[in-house]
Each structure stands twice: as structure tokens, then as C-alpha cells.
C-alpha atoms as a PDB file:
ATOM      1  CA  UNK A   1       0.000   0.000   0.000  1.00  0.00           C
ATOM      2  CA  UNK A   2       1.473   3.639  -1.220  1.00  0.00           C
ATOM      3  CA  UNK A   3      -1.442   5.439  -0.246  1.00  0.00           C
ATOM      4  CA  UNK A   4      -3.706   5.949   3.517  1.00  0.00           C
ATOM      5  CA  UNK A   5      -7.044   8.244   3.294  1.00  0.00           C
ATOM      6  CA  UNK A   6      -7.057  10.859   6.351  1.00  0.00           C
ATOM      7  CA  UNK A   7     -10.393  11.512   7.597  1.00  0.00           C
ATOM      8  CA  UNK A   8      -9.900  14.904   9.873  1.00  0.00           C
ATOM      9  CA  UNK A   9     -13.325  14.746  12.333  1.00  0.00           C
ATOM     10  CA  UNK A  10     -13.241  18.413  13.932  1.00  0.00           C
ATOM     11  CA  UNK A  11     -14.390  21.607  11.803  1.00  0.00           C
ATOM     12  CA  UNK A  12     -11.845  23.246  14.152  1.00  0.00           C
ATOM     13  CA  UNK A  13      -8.843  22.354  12.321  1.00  0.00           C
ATOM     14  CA  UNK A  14     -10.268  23.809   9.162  1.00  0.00           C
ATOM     15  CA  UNK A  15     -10.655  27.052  10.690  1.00  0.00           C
ATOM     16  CA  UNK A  16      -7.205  26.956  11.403  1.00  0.00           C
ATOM     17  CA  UNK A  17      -6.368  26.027   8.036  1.00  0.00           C
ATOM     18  CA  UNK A  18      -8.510  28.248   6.377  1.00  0.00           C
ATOM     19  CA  UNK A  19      -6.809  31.412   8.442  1.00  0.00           C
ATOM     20  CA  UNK A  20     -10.532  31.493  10.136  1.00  0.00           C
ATOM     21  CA  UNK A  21      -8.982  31.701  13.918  1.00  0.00           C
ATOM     22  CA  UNK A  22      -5.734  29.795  15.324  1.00  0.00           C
ATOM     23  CA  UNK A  23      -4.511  26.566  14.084  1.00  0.00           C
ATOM     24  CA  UNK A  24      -6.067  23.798  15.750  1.00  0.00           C
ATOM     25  CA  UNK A  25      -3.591  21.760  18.414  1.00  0.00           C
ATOM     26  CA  UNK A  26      -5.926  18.906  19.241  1.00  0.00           C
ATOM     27  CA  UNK A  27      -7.441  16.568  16.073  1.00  0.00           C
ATOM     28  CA  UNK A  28      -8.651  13.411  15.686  1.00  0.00           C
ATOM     29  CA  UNK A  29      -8.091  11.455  12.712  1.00  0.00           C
ATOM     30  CA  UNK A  30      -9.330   8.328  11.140  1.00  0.00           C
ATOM     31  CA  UNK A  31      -7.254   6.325   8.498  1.00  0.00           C
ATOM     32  CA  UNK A  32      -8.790   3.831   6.250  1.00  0.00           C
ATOM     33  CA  UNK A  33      -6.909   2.368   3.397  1.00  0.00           C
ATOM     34  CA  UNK A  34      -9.380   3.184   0.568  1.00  0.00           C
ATOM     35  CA  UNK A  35     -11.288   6.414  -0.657  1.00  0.00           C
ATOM     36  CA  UNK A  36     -14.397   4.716   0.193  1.00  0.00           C
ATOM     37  CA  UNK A  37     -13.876   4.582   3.912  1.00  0.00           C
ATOM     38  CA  UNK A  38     -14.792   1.139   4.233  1.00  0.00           C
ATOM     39  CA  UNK A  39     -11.222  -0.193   5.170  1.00  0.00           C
ATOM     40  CA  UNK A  40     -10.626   0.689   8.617  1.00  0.00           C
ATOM     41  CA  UNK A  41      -6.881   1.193   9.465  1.00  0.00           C
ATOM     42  CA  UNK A  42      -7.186   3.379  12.960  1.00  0.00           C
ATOM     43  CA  UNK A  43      -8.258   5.897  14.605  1.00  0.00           C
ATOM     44  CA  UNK A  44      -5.801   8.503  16.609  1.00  0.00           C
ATOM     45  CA  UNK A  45      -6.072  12.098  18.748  1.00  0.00           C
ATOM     46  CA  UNK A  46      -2.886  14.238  17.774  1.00  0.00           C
ATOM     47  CA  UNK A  47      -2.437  16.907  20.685  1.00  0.00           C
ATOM     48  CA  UNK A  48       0.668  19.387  19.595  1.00  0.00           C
ATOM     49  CA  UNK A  49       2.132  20.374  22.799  1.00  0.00           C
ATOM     50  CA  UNK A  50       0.509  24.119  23.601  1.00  0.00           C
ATOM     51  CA  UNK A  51      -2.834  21.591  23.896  1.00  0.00           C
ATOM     52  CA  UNK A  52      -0.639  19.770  26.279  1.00  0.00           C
ATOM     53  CA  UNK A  53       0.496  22.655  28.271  1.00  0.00           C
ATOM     54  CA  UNK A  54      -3.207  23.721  28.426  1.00  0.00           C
ATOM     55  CA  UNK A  55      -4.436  20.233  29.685  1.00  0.00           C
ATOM     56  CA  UNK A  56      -1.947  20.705  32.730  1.00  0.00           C
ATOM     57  CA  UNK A  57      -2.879  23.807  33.779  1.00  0.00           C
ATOM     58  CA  UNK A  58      -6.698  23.788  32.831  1.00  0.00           C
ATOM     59  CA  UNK A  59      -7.651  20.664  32.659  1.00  0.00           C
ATOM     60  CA  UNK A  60      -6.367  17.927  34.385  1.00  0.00           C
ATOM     61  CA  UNK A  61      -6.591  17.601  37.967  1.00  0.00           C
ATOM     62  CA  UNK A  62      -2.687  17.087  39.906  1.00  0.00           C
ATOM     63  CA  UNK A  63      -4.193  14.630  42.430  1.00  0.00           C
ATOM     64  CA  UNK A  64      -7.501  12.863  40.605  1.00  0.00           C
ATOM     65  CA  UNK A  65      -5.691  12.699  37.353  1.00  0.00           C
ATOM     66  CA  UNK A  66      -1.760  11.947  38.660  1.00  0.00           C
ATOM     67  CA  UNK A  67      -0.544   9.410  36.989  1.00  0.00           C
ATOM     68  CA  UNK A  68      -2.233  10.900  33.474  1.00  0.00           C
ATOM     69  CA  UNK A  69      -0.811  14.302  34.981  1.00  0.00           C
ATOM     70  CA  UNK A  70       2.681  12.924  35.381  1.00  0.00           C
ATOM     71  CA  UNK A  71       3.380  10.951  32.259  1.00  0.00           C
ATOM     72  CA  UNK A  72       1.924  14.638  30.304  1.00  0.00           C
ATOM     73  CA  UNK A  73       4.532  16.425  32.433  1.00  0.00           C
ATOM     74  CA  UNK A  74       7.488  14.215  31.883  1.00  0.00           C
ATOM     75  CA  UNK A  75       6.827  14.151  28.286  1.00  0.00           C
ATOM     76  CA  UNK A  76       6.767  18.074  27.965  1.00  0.00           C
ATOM     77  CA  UNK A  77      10.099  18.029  30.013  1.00  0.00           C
ATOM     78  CA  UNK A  78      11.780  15.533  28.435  1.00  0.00           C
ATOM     79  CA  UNK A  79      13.810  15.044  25.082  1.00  0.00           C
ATOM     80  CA  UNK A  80      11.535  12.910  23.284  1.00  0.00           C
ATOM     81  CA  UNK A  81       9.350  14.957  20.767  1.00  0.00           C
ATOM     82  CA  UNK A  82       6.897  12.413  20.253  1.00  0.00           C
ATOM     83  CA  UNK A  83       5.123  10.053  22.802  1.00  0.00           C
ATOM     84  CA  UNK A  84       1.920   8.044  22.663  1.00  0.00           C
ATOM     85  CA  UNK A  85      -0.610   7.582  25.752  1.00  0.00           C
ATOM     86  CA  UNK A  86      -3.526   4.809  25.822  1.00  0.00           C
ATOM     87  CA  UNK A  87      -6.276   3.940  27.214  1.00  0.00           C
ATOM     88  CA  UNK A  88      -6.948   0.509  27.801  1.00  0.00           C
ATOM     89  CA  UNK A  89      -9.986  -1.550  28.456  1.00  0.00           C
ATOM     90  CA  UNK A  90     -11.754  -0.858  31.820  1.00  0.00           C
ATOM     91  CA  UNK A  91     -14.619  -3.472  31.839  1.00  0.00           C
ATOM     92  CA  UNK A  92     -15.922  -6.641  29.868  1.00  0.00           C
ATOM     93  CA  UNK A  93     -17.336  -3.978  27.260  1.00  0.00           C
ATOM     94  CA  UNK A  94     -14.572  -2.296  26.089  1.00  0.00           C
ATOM     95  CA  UNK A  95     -12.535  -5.386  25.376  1.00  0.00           C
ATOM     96  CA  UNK A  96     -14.169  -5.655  21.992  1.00  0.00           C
ATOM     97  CA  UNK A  97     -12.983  -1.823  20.967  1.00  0.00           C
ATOM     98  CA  UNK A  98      -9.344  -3.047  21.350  1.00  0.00           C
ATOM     99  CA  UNK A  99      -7.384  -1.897  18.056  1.00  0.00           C
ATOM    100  CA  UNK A 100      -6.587  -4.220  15.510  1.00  0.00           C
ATOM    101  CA  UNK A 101      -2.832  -2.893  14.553  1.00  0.00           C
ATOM    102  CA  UNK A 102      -0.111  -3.358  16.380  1.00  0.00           C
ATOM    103  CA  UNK A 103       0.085  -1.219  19.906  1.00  0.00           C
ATOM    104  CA  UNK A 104       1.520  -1.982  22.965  1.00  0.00           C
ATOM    105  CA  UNK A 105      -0.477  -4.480  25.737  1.00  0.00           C
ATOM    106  CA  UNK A 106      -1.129  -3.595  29.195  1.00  0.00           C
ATOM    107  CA  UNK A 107      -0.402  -5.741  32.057  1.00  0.00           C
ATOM    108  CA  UNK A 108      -3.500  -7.626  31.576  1.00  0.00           C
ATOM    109  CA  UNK A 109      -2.318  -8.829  27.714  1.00  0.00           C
ATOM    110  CA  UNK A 110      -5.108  -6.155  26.451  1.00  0.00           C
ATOM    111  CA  UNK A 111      -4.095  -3.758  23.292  1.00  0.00           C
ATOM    112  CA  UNK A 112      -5.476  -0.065  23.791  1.00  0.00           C
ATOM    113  CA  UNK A 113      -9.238   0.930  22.595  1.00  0.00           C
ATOM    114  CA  UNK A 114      -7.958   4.881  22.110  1.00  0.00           C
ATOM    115  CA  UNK A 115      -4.493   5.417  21.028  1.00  0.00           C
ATOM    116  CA  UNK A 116      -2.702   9.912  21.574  1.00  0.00           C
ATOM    117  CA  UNK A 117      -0.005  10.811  19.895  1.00  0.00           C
ATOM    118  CA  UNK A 118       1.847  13.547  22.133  1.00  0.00           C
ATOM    119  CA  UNK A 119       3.737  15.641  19.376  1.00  0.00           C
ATOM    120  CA  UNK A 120       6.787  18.421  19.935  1.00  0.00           C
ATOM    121  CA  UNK A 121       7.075  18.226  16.293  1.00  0.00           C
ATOM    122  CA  UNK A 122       4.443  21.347  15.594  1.00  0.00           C
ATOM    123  CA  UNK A 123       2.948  23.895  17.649  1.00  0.00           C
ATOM    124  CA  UNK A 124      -0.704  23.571  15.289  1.00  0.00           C
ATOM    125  CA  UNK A 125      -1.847  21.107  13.090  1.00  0.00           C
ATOM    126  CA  UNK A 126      -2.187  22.149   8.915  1.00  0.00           C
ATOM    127  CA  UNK A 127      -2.616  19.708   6.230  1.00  0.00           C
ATOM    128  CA  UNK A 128       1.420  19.247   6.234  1.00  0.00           C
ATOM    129  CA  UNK A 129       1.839  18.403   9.304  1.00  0.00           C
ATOM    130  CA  UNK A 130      -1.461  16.076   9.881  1.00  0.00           C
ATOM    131  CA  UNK A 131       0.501  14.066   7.016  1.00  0.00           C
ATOM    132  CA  UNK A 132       3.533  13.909   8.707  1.00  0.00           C
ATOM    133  CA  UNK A 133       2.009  12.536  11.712  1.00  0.00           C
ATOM    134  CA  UNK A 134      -0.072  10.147   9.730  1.00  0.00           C
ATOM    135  CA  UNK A 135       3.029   9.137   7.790  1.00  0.00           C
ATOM    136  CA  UNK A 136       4.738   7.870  11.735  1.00  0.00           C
ATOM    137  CA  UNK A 137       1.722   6.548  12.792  1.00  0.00           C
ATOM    138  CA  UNK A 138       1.285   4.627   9.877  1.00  0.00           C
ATOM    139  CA  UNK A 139       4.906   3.238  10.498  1.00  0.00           C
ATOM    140  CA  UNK A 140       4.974   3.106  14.124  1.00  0.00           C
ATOM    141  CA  UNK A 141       1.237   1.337  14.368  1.00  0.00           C
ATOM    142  CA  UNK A 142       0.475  -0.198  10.788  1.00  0.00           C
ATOM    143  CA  UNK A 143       4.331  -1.405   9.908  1.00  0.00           C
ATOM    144  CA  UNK A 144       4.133   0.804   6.445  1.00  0.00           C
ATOM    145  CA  UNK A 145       5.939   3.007   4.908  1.00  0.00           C
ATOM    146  CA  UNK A 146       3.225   5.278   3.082  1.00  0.00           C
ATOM    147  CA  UNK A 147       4.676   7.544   0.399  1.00  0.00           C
ATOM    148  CA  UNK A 148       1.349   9.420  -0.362  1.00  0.00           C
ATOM    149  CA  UNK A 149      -1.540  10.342   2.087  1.00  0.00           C
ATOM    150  CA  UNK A 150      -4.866  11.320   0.708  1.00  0.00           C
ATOM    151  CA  UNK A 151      -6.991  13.750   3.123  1.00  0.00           C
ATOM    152  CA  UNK A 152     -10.705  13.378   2.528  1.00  0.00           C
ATOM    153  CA  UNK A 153     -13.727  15.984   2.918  1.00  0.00           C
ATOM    154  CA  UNK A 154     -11.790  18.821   2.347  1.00  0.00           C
ATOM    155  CA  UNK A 155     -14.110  21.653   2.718  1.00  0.00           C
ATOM    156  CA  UNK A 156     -14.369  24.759   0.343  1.00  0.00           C
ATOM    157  CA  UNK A 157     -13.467  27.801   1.991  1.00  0.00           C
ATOM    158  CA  UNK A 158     -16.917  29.056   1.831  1.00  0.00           C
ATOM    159  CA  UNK A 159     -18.494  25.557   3.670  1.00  0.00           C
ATOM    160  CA  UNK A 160     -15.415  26.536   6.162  1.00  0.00           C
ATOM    161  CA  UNK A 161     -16.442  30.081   6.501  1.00  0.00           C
ATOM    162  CA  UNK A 162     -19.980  29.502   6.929  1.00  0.00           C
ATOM    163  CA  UNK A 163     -19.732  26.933   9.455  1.00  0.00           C
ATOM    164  CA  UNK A 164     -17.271  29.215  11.305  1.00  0.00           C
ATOM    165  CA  UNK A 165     -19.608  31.956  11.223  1.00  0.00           C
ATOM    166  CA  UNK A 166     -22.793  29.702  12.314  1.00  0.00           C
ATOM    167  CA  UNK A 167     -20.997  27.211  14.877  1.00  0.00           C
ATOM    168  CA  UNK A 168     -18.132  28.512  16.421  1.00  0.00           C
ATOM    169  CA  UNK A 169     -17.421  32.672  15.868  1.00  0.00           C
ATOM    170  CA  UNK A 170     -20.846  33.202  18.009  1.00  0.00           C
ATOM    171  CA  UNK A 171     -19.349  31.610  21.220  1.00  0.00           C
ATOM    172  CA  UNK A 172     -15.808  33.154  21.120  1.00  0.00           C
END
């Protein structure tokens, strides 16, 4: 495969992309190895580290959230400019929503149902960027070496602006 499909989910990013406000630092993205969307590859939240830094100190709680807190912390101090957090099944439920690629297992032999990628690499996400991430999570997770990736739904400006000016420019 030479090729993943990006499917960005927030409006938010666009905005950013589109020069509407500040580029996004939080996305989620779904990969799929075909146009269609019908073959699933993952699904990944990509926090630059200014969304980070906000989580800390607006966020997260030191004491209820600590060990979350801590890992955050030691990433943003550290050398590393990429890290990945997971959450891993809680119940009987959630063992089904384990990922099918590759990803670490927790002490209980269970693979993680929601993967982060903690990035140094860029303060906001644009369409550059989002592909550069994609490209190491498609090595890191998948085992590929992608040479092209495809972003789908790409909004026109004016679908940008006008959702801008209807959903989010009201409440800022």
C-alpha cells in the first residue's frame, strides 16, 4: 500500500487552516486504506504540545488525574518529541474496541481501545503536518511506509467560513 485516506473529524482544524482563527492543536483522525472509507486502518487524537500545556494547567486535575498528569509532564520536560498515551480496556465492554494494529499491551495482555499521539514536532496542526504525523503513525502502528496520504472531505473555503460563522465565531 502507497497510499492511507485521512479523515480529519473536527471543523476546528479547518478554521485553522482556512486562516478562520488559530490553528487547531488537538485533532482526531481516522485512516482507512481506501477512498471509500470502508477499510478501517485506525483511529488517533494528535495533541501538539501548547494543547498539552493547556491540559496541565486547565484541565487535568494534579491529584484525581496523577498518573495521566505525570506521564503529560514528563513528556513536555523531556527530550523525546513524540510520545503516545492509551487507554486501555476498563470493563468486559470495552474489550471488543481493542485496536486491531499493532500497539503496545497492558499488564492484563489487552491492546489499547484509544491510542494519543503527544507531538513536539508542531505547535498547530495544517494539512502538512497532519501528514507527517499520519506518515509515523502509519509506520509506528500499521508497519508501512506510506509515500502518499490522501486527506478526505476537504471543505471549500466558503463551507469553512460559513460553518465558522454559524458554529463557532458566536461563542468566542
Amino acid at each position: 500500500m502507497d497510499t492511507i485516506y485521512v479523515h480529519v473529524r473536527h471543523w476546528l482544524f479547518w478554521y485553522g487552516v482556512y486562516g478562520l482563527c488559530a490553528k487547531s492543536c488537538n485533532d482526531e483522525v481516522t485512516l482507512y486504506s481506501d477512498k471509500e472509507k470502508t477499510k478501517f486502518l485506525g483511529h488517533f487524537d494528535l495533541l501538539a504540545e501548547p494543547c498539552l500545556i493547556y491540559s496541565l494547567n486547565n484541565e487535568l486535575d494534579k491529584v484525581e488525574d496523577k498518573e495521566y498528569f505525570d506521564e503529560m509532564e514528563e513528556f513536555l520536560s523531556g527530550n523525546k518529541d513524540i510520545s503516545y498515551s492509551y487507554i486501555y480496556p476498563r470493563d468486559n465492554r470495552d474489550i471488543s474496541s481493542q485496536v486491531d494494529h499493532y500497539a503496545p499491551l497492558n499488564d492484563k495482555g489487552h491492546k489499547p481501545i484509544y491510542i494519543y499521539m503527544w507531538s513536539k514536532l508542531s505547535k498547530g496542526w495544517d494539512v502538512n503536518e497532519i501528514e507527517k504525523s499520519v506518515k509515523i503513525l502509519a509506520s509506528y502502528f500499521l508497519h508501512m511506509n506510506i509515500d502518499r496520504i490522501e486527506i478526505l472531505e476537504i471543505p471549500t473555503y466558503e463551507e469553512t467560513k460559513l460553518s465558522y460563522e454559524e458554529d463557532y465565531a458566536p461563542y468566542i
